[in-house]
Every structure is written in C-alpha cells, then in structure tokens.
N, C-alpha and C. Protein backbone atom coordinates (compact mmCIF):
# COMPACT_ATOMS: atom_id res chain seq x y z
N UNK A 1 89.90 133.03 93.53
CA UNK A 1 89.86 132.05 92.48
C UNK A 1 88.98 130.89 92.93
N UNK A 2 88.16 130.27 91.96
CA UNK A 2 86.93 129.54 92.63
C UNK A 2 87.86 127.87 91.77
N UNK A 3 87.14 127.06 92.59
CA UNK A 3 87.88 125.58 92.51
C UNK A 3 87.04 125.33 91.41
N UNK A 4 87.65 124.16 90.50
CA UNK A 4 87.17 123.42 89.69
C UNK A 4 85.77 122.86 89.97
N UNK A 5 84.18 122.96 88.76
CA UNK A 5 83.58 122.26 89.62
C UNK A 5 83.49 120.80 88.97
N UNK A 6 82.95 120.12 89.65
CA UNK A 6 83.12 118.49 88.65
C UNK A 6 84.25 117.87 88.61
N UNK A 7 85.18 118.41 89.14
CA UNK A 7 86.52 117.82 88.74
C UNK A 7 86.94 116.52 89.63
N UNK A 8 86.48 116.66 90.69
CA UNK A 8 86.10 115.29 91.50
C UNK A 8 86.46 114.17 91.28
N UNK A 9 85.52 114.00 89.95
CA UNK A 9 85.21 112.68 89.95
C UNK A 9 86.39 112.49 88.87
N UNK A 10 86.87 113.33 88.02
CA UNK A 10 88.03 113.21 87.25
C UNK A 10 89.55 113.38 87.73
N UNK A 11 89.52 113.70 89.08
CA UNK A 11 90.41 113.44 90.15
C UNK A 11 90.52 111.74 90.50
N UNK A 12 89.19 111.65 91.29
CA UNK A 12 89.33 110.03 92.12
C UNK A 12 89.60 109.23 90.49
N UNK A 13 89.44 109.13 89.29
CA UNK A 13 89.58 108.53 87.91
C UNK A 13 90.93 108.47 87.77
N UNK A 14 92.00 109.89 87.98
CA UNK A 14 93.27 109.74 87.92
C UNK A 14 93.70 109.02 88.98
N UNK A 15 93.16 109.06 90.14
CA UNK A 15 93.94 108.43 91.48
C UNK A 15 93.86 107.06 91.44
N UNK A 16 93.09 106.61 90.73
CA UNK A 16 92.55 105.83 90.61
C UNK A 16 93.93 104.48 89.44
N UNK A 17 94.00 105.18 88.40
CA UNK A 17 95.02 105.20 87.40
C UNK A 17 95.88 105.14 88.08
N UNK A 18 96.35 105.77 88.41
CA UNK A 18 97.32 106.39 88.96
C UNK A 18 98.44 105.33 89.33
N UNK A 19 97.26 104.96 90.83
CA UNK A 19 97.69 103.82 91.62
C UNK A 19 97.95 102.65 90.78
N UNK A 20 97.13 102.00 89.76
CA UNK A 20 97.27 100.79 88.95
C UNK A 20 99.19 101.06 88.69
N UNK A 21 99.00 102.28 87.68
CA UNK A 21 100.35 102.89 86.84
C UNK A 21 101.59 102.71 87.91
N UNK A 22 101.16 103.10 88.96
CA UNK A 22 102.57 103.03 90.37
C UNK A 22 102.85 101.74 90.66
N UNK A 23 101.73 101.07 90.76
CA UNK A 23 102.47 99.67 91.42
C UNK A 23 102.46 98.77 90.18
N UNK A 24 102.70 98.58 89.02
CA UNK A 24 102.35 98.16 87.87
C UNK A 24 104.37 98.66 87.25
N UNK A 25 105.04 99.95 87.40
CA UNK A 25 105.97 100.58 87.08
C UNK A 25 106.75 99.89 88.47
N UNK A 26 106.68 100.02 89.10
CA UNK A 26 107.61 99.90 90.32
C UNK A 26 107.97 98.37 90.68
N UNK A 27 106.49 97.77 90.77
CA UNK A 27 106.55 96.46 91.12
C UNK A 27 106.48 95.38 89.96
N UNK A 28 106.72 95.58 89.39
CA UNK A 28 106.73 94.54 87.63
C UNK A 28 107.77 93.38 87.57
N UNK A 29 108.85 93.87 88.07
CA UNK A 29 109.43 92.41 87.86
C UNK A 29 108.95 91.45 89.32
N UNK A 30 108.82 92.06 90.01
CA UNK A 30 108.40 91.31 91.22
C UNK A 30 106.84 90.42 91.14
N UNK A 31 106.09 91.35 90.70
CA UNK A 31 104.72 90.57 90.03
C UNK A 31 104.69 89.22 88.95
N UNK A 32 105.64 89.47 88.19
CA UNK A 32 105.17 88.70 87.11
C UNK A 32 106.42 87.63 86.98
N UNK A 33 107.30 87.35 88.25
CA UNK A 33 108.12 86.18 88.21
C UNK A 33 107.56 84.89 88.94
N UNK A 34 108.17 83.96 89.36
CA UNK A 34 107.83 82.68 90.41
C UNK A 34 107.22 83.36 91.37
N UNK A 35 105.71 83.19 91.98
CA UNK A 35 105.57 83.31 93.39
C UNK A 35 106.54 83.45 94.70
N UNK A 36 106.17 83.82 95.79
CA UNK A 36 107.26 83.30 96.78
C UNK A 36 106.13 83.96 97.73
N UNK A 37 105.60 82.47 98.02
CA UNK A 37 104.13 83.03 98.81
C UNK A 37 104.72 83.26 100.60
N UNK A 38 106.29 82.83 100.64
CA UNK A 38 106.66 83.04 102.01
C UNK A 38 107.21 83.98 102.35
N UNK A 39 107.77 84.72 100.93
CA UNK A 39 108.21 86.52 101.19
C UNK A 39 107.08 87.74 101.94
N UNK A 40 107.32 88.15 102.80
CA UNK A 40 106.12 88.83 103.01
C UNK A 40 106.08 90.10 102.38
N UNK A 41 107.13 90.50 101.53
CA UNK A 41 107.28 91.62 100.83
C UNK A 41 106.21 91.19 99.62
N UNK A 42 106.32 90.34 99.12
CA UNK A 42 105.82 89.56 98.10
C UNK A 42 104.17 89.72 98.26
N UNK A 43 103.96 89.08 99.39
CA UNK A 43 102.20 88.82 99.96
C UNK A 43 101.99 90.64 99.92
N UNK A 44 102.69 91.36 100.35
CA UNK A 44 102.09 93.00 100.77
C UNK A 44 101.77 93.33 99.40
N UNK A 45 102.33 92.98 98.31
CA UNK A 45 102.51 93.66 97.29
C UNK A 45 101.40 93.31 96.03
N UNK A 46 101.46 91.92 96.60
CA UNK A 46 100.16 91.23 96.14
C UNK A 46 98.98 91.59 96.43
N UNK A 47 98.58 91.65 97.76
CA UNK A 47 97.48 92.29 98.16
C UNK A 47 96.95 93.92 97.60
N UNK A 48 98.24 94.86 97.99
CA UNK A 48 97.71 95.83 97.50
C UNK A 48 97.90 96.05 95.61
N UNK A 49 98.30 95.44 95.28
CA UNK A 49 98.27 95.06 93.86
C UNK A 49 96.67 95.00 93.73
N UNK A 50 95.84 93.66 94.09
CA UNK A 50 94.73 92.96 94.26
C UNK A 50 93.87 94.20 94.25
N UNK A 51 93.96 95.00 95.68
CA UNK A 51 92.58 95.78 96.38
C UNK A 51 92.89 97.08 95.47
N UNK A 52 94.09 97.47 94.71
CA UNK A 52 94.04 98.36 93.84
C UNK A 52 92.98 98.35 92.64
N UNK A 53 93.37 96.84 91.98
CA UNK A 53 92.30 96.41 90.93
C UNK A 53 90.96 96.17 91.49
N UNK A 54 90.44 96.18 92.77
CA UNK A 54 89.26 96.25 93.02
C UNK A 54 88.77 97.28 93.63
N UNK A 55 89.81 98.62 93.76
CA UNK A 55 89.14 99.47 93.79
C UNK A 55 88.85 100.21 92.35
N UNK A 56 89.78 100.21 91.33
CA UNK A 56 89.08 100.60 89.81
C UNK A 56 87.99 100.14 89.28
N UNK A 57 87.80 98.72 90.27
CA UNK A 57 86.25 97.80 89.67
C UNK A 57 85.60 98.81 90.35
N UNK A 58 85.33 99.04 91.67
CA UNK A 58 84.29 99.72 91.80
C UNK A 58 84.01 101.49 91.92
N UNK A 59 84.37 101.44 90.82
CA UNK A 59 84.34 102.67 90.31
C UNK A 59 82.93 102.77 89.22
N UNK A 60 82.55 101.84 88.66
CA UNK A 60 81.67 101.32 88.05
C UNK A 60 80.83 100.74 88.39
N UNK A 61 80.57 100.56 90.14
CA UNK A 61 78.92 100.12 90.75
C UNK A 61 78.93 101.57 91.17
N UNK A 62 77.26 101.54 91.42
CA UNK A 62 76.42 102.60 92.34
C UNK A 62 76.60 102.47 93.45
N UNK A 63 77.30 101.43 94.67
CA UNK A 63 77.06 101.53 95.44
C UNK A 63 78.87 101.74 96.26
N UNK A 64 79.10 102.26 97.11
CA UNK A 64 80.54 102.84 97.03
C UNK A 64 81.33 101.63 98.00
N UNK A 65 80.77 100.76 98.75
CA UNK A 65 81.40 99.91 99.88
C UNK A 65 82.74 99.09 99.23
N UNK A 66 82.39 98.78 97.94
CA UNK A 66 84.18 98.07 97.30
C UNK A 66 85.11 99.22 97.18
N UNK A 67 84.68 99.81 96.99
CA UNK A 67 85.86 101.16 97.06
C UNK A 67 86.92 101.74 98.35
N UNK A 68 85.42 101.77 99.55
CA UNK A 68 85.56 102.25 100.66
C UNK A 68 86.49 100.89 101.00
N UNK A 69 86.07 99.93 101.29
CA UNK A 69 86.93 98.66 101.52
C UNK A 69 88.14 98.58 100.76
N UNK A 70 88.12 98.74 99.73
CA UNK A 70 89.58 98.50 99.15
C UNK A 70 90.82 99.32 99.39
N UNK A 71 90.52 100.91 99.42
CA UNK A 71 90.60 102.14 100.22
C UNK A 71 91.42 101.64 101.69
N UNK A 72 90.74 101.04 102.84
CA UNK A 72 90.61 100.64 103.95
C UNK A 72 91.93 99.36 103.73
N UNK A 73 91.62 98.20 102.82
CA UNK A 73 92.79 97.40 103.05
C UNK A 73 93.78 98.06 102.36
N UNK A 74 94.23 99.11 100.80
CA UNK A 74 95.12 99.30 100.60
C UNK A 74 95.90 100.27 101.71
N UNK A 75 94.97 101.07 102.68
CA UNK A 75 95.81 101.75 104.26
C UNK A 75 96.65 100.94 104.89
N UNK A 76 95.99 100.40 105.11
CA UNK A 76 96.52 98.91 106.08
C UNK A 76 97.55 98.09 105.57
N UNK A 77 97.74 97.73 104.21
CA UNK A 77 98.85 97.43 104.09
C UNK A 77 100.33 98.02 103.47
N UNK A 78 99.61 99.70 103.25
CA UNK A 78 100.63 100.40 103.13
C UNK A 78 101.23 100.80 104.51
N UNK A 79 100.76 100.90 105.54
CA UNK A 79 100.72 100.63 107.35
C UNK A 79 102.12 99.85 107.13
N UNK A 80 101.61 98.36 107.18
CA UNK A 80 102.10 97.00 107.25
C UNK A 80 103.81 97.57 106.65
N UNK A 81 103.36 98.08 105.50
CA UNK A 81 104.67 97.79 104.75
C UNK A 81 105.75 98.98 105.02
N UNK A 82 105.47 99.90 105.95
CA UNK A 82 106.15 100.62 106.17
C UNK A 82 106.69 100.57 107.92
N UNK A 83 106.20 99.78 108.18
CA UNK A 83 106.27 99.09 109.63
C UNK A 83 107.65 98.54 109.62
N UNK A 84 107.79 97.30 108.55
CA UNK A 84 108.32 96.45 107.77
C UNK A 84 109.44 96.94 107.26
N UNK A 85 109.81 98.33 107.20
CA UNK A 85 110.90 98.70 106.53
C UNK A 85 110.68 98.67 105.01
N UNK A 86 109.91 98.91 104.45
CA UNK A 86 109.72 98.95 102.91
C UNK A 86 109.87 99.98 102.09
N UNK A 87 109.73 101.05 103.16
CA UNK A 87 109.95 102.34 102.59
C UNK A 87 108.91 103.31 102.84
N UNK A 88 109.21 104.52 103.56
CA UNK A 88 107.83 105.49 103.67
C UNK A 88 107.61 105.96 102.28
N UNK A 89 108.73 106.63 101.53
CA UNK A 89 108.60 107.42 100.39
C UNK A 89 107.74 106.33 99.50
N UNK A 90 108.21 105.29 99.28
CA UNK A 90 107.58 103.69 98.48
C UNK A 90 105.65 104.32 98.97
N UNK A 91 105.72 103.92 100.46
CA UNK A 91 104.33 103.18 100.29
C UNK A 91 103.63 104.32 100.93
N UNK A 92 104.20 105.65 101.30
CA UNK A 92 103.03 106.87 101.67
C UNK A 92 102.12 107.56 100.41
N UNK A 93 102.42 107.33 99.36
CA UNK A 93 101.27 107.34 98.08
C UNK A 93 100.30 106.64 98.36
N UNK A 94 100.15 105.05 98.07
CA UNK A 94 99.11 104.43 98.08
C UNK A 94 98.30 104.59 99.55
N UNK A 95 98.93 104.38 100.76
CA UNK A 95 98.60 105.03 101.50
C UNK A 95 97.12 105.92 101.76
N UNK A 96 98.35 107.12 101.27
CA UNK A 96 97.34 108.46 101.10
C UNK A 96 95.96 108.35 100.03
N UNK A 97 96.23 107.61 98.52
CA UNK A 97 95.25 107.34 98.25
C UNK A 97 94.10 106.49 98.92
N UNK A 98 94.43 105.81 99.42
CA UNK A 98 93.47 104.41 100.31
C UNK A 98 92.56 105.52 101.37
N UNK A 99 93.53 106.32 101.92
CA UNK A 99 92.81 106.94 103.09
C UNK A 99 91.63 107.95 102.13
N UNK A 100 92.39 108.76 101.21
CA UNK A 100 91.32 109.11 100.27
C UNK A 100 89.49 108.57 99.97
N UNK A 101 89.78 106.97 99.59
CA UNK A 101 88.96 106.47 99.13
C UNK A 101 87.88 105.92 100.44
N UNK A 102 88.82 105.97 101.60
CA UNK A 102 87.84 105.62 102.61
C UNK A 102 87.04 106.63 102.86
N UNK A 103 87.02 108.40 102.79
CA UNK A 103 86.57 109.61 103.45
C UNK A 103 85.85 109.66 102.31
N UNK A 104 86.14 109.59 100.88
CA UNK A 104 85.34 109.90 99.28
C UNK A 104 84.48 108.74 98.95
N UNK A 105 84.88 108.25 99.28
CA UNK A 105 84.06 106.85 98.42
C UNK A 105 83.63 106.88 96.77
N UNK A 106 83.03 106.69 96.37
CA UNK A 106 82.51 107.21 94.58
C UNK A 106 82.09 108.44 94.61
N UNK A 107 82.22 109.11 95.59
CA UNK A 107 81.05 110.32 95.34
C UNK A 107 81.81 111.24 94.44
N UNK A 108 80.59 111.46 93.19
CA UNK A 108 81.03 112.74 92.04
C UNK A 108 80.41 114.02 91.80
C-alpha cells in the first residue's frame, strides 16, 4: 500500500489546528481570567499558548525559521512543564508536535 502523496502539508495544517484547538479546549478558563504573572503554571501556558499562534503565523511565510523556532520553544516548554509536574499525558502532545516542527519545518 503506497502512502498518501501531498498529504504533508495537510497533515502539518491539522497539527497545526490541532494544537491551537488543544490548548484553547483545555486551557480556557485559565487564559481568559486575571493574569497571575507569578504562577508559573500560568507563564508555561502562556508561552506555549503564544509560540503556538506563531507557529500557525508561519505557516504563511516562505521562509520556515518561525516555525522551526516556535516548534523549538513549544519543546522546551512542554520539557519545563512536565518537569514541573503538570502532567506527561497534558503536555507530551504539544511536545511531540514542537519536535515535529523542528525536523519539518514548512516543507510541503
């Protein structure tokens, strides 16, 4: 059986989604109440909140380095947050996507 061809780029598009849809469902009441810039659960969640939405931005330049970077910090603070006790099951998704985006970059 031969693999999908093209499907690639309609893969990294869902993963892409995906990730917004996960931490958007999961983390919602936590996002959109009072700050608590001294929680560090708070700051992790923020961040990869952040480098999520800038990796869907660059999905839409030619050149792949916001991706690869965003990829790179959402690893790192899915790392962080499982260090932290936050949860493997929680944060080995984004994770795995981030590491994704560092090895793929835009390529379709």
């Amino acid at each position: 059986m031969k693999a999908l061809v093209g499907s690639q780029s309609l893969i990294s598009w869902f993963l892409r989604l995906g990730l917004l849809l996960y931490f958007y469902l999961l983390y919602n009441p936590l996002l959109f109440n009072t700050p608590q810039f001294s929680n560090a659960k708070y700051l992790i969640v923020i961040g990869a909140v952040f480098f999520a939405v800038l990796l869907f931005i660059g999905a839409f330049l030619k050149k792949e380095s916001l991706s690869v970077i965003s990829g790179f910090i959402i690893l790192i603070l899915s790392i962080i947050a499982i260090i932290k006790g936050m949860g493997i099951e929680t944060w080995l998704w984004p994770g795995l996507i981030g590491l994704y985006f560092i090895a793929y970059g835009n390529r379709h």
